[in-house]
N, C-alpha and C. Protein backbone atom coordinates (compact mmCIF):
# COMPACT_ATOMS: atom_id res chain seq x y z
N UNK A 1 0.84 -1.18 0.00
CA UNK A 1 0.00 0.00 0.00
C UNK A 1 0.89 1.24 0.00
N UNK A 2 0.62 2.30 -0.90
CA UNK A 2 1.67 3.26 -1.29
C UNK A 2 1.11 4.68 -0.14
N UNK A 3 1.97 5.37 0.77
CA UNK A 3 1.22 6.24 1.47
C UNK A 3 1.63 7.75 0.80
N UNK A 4 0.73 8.68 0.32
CA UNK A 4 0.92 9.90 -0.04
C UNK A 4 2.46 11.06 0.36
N UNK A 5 2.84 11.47 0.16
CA UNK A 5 3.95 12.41 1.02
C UNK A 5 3.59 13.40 1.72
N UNK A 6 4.14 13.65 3.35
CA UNK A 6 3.81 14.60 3.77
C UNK A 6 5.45 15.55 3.50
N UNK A 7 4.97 16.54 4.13
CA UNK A 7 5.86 17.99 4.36
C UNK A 7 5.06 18.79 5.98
N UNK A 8 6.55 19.54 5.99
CA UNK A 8 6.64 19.98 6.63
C UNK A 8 7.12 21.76 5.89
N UNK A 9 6.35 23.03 6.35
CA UNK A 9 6.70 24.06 5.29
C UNK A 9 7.27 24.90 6.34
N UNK A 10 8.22 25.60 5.86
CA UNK A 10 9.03 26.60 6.76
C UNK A 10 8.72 28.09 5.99
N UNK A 11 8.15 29.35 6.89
CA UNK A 11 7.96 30.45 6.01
C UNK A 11 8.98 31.16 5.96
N UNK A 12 10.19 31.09 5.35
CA UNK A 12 11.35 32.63 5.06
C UNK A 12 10.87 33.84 5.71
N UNK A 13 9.74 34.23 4.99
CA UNK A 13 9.37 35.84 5.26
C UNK A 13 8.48 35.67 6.66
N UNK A 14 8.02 35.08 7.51
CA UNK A 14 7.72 35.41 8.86
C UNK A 14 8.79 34.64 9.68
N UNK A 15 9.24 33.93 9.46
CA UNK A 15 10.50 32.90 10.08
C UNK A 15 9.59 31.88 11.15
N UNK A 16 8.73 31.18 10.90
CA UNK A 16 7.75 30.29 11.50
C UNK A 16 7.34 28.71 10.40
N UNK A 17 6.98 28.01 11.24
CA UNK A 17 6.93 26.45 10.51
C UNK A 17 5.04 26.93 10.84
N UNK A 18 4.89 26.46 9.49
CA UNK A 18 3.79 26.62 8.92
C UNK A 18 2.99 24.93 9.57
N UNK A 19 1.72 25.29 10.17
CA UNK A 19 0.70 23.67 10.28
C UNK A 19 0.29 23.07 9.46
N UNK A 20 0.61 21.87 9.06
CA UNK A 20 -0.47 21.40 8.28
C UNK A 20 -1.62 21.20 8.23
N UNK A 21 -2.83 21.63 7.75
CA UNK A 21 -4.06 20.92 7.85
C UNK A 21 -5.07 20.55 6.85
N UNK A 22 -6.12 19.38 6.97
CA UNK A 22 -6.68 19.27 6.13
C UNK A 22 -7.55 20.39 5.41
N UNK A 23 -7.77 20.55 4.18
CA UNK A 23 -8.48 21.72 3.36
C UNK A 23 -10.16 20.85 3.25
N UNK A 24 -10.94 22.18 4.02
CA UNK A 24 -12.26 20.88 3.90
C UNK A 24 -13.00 21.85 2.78
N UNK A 25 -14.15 21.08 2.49
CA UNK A 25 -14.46 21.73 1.52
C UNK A 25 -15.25 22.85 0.87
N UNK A 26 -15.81 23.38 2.80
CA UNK A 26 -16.16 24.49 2.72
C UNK A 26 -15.27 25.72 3.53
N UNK A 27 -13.87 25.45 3.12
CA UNK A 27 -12.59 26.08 3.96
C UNK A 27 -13.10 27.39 3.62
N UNK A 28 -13.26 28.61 4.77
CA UNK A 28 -13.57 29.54 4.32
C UNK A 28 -12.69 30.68 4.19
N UNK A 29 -13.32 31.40 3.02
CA UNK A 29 -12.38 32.26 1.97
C UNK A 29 -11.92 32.12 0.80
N UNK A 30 -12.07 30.31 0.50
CA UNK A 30 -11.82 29.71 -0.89
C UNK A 30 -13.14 29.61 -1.70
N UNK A 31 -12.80 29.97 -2.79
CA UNK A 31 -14.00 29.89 -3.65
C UNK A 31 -14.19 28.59 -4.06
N UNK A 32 -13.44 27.87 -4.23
CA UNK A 32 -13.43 26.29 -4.61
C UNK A 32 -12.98 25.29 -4.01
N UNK A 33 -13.59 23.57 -4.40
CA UNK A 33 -13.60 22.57 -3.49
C UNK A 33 -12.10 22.15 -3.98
N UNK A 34 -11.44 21.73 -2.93
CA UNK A 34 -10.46 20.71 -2.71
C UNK A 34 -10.37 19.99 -1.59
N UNK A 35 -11.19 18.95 -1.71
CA UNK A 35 -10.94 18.06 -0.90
C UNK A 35 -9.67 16.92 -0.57
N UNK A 36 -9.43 16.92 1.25
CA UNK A 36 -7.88 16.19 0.85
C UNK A 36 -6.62 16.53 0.78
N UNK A 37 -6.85 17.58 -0.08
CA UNK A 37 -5.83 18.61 0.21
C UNK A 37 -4.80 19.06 1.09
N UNK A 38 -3.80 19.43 1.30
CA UNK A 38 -3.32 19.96 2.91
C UNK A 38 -2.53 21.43 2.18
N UNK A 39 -3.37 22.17 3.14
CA UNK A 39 -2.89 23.37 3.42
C UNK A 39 -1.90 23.74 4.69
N UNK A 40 -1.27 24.73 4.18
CA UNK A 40 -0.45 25.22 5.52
C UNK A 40 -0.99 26.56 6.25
N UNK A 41 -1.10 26.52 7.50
CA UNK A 41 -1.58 27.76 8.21
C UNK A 41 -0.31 28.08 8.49
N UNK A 42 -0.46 30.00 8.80
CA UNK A 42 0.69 30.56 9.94
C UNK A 42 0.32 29.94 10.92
N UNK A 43 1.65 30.13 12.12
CA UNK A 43 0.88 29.66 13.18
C UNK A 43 0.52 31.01 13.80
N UNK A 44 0.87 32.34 13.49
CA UNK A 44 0.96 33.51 14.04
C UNK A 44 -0.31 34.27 13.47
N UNK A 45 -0.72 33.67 12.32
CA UNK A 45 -2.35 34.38 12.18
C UNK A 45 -3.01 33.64 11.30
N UNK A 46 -3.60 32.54 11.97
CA UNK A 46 -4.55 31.12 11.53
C UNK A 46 -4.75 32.10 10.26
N UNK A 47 -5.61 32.87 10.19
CA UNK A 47 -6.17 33.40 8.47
C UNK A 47 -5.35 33.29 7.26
N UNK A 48 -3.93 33.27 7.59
CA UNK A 48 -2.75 33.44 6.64
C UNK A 48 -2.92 31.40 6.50
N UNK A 49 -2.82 31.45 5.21
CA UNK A 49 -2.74 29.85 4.66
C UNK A 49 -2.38 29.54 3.28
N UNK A 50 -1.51 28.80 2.62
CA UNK A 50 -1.03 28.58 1.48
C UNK A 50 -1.57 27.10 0.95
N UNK A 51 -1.84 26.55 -0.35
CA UNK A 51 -1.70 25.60 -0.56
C UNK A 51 -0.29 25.23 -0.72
N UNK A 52 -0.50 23.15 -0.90
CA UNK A 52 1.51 23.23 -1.49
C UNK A 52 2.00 23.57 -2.26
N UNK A 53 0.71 23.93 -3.47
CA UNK A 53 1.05 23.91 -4.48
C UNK A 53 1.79 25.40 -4.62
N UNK A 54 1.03 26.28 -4.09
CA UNK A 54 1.70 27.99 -4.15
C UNK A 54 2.93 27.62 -2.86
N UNK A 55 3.25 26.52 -2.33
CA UNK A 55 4.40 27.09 -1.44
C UNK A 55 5.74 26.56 -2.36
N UNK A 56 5.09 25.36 -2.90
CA UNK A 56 6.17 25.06 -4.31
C UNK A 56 6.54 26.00 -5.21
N UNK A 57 5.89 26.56 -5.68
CA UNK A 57 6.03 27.99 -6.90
C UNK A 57 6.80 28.89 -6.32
N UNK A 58 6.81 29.21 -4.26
CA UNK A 58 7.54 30.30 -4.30
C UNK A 58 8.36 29.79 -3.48
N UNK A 59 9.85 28.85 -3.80
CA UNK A 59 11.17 28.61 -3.03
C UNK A 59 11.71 30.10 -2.27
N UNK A 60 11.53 30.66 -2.98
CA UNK A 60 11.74 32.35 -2.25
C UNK A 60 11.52 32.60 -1.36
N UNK A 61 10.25 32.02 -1.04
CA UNK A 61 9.55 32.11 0.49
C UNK A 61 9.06 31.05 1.55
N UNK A 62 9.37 29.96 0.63
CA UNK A 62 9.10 28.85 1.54
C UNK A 62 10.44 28.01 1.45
N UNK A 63 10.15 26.85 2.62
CA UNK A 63 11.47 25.99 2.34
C UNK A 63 10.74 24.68 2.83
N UNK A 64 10.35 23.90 1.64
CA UNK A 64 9.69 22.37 2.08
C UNK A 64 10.66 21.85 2.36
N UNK A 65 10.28 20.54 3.18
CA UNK A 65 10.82 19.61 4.18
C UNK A 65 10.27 17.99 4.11
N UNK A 66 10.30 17.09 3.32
CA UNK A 66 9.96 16.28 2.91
C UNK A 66 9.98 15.07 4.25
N UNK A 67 9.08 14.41 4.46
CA UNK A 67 9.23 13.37 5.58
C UNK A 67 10.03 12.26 4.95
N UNK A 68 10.61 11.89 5.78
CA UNK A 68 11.56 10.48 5.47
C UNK A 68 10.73 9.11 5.24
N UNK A 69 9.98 9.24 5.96
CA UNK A 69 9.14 7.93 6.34
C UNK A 69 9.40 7.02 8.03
N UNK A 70 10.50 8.00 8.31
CA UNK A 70 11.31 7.30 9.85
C UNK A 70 10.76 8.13 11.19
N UNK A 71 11.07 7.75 11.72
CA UNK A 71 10.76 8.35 12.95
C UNK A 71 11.99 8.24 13.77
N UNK A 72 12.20 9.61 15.27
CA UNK A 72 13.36 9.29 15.58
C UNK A 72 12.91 8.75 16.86
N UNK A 73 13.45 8.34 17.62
CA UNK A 73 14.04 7.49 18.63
C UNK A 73 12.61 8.11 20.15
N UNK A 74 11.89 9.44 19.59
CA UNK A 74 11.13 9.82 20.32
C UNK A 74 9.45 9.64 19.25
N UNK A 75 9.40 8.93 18.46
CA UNK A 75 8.50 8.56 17.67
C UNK A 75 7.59 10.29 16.74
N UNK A 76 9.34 10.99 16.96
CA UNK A 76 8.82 12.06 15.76
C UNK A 76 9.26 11.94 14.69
N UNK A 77 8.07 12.24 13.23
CA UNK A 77 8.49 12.24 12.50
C UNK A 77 9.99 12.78 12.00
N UNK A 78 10.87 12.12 11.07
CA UNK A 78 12.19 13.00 10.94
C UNK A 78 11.84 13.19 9.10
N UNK A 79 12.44 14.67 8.98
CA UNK A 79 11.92 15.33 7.64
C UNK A 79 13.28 15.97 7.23
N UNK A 80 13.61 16.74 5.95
CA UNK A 80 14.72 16.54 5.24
C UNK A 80 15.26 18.08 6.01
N UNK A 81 16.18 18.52 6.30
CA UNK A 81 16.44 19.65 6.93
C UNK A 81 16.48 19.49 8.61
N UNK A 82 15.85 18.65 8.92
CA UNK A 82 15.91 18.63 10.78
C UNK A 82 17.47 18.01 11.04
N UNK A 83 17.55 18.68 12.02
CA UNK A 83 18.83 18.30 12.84
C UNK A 83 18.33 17.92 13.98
N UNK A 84 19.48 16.27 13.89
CA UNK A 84 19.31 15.36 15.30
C UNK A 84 20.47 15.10 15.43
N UNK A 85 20.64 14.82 17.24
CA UNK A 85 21.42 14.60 17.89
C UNK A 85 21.85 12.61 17.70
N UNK A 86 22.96 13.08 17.38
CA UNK A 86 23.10 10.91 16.83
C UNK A 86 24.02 10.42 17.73
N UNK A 87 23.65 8.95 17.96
CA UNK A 87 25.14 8.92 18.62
C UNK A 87 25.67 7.27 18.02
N UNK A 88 26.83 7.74 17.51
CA UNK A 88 27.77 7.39 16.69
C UNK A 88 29.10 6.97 17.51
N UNK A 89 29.63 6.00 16.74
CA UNK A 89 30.73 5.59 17.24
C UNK A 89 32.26 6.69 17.32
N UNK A 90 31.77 7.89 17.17
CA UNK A 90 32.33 9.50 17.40
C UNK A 90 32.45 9.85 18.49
N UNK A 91 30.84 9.21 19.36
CA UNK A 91 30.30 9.92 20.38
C UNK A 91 28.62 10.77 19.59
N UNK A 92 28.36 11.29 20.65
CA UNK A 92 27.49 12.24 20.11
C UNK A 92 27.60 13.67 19.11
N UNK A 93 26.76 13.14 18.07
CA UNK A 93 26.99 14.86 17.11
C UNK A 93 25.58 15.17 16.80
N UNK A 94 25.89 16.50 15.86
CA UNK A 94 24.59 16.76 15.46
C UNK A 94 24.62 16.47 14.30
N UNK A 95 23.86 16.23 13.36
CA UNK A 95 23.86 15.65 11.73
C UNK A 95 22.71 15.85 11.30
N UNK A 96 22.39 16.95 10.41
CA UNK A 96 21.02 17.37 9.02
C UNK A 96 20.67 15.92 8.55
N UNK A 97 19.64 16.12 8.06
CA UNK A 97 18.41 15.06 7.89
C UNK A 97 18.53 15.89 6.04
N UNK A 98 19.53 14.98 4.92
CA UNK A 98 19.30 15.52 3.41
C UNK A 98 18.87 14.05 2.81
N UNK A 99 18.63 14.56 1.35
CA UNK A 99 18.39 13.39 0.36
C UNK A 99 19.37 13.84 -0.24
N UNK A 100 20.02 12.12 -0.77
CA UNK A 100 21.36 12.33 -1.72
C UNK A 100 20.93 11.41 -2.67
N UNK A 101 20.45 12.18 -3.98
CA UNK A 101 20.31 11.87 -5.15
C UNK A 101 21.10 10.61 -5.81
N UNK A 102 22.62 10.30 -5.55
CA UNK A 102 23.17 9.47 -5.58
C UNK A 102 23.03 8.49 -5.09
N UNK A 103 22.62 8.35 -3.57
CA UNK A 103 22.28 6.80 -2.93
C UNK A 103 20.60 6.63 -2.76
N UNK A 104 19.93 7.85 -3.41
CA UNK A 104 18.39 7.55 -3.60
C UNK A 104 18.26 7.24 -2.14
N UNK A 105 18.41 8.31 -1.25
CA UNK A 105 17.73 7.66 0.17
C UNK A 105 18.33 9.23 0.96
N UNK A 106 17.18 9.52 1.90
CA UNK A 106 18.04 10.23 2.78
C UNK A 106 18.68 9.68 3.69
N UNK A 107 19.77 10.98 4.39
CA UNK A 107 20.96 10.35 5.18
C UNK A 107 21.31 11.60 6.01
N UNK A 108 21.54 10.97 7.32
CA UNK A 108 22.49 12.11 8.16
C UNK A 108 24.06 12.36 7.71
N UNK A 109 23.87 14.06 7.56
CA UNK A 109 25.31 14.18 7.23
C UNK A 109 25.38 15.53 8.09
N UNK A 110 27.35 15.29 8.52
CA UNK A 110 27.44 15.72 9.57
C UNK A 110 29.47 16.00 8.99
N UNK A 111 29.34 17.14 8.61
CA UNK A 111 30.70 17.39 7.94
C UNK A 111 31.19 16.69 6.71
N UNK A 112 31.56 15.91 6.37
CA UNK A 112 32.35 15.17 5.27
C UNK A 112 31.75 13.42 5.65
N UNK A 113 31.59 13.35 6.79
CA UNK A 113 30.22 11.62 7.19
C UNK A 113 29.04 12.01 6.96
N UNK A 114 28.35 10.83 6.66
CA UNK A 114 27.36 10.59 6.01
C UNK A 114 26.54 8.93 7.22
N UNK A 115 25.94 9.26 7.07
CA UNK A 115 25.17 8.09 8.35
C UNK A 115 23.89 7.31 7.90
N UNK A 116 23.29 6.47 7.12
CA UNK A 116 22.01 6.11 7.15
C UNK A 116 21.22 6.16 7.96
N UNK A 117 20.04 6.50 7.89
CA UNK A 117 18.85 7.26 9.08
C UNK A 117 18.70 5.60 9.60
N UNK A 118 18.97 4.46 9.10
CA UNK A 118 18.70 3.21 10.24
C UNK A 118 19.86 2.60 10.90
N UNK A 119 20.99 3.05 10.87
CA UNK A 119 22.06 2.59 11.10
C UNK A 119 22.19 3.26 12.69
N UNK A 120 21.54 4.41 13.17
CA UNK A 120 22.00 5.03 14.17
C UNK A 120 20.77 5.44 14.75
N UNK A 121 21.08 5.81 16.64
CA UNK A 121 20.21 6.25 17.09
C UNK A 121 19.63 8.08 16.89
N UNK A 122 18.85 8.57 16.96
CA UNK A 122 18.62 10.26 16.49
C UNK A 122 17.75 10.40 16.78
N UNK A 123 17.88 11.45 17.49
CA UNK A 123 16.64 12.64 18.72
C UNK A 123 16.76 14.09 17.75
N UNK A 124 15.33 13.96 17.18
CA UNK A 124 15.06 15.30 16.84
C UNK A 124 15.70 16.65 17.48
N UNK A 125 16.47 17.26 17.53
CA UNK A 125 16.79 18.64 18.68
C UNK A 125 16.05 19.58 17.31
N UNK A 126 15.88 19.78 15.98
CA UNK A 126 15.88 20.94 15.69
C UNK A 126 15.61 20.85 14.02
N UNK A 127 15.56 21.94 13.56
CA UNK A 127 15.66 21.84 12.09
C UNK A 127 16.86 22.75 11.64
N UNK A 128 17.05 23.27 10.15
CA UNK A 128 17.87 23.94 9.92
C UNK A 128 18.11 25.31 9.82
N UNK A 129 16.74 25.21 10.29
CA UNK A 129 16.70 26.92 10.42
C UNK A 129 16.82 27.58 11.75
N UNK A 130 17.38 26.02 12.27
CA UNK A 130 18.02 26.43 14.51
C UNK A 130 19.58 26.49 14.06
N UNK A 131 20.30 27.25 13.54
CA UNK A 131 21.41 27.87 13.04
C UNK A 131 22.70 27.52 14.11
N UNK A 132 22.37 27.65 15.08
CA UNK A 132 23.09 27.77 16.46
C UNK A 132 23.09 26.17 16.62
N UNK A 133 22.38 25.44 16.19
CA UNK A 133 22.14 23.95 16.61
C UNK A 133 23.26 23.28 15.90
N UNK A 134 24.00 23.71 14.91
CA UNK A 134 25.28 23.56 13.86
C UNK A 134 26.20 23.89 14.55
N UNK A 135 26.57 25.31 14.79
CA UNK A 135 27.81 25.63 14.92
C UNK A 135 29.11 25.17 16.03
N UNK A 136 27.75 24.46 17.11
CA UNK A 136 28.52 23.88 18.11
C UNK A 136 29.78 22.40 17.56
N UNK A 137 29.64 21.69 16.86
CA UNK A 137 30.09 20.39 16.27
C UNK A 137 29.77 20.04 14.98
N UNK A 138 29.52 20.84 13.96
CA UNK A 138 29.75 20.43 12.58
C UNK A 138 30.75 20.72 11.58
C-alpha cells in the first residue's frame, strides 16, 4: 500500500513552521472545493494559509521539508532539513536530515560523514533553520 507524502513548510518571510491541515471543503475564503488537500496555516495568524502547491512555486519564500518515512528514537516524524542529535561511534553529534540523489535515500550528514537514518540512534533537537544547533560540532 503506497502512502501519499507529507511535508513539513518553513515560512522565510515570517520565520515560523507553517501547520499542516486538512483543506475541507467548505474552507472559508476559498472559492473552490479541494478536498484532501493539505494546506499550511501561519501559526501567528490562523487566516494566513497557502496551498503546497503555491508554497512550491515560491522557493523564495518557503522551504519544504519532505518526511523520510522514519521516525526518531522519540517517535517524531524525521523530515529533510531537521537536525538530530546521533550517537555514533564518534560519540554524540549533530547531523542534518538531506536526500542524496546518488544513494536515492536520505541520510544524516554531519561534515564530510554521512550516516544512514537506520544505522543510528537520532533525537530530533531541531531543524535547519536552529542555526546555532550547527555551529557547536559540525
Amino acid at each position: 500500500m503506497s502512502r501519499g507524502k507529507k511535508f513539513r513548510v518553513w515560512d522565510k518571510v515570517e520565520k515560523e513552521m507553517m501547520s499542516p491541515v486538512k483543506w475541507e471543503e467548505d474552507y472559508v475564503g476559498c472559492g473552490h472545493k479541494k478536498i484532501g488537500l493539505y494546506i499550511y496555516r501561519s501559526q501567528k495568524d490562523p487566516r494566513q494559509h497557502s496551498s503546497l502547491d503555491w508554497v512550491l512555486r515560491h522557493p523564495e519564500s518557503f522551504d519544504v521539508m519532505q518526511f523520510t518515512g522514519k521516525l526518531d528514537n522519540e517517535n517524531i516524524e524525521i523530515c529533510s532539513g531537521d537536525i538530530a542529535s546521533l550517537c555514533t561511534n564518534l560519540g554524540d553529534i549533530n547531523a542534518v536530515c538531506e536526500y542524496w540523489d546518488g544513494l536515492a535515500q536520505f541520510v544524516w550528514v554531519h561534515g564530510q560523514d554521512v550516516y544512514n537514518l537506520n544505522e543510528v540512534e537520532a533525537k530530533i533537537i531541531g531543524t535547519i533553520h536552529d542555526k546555532e544547533l550547527l555551529n557547536d560540532n559540525s
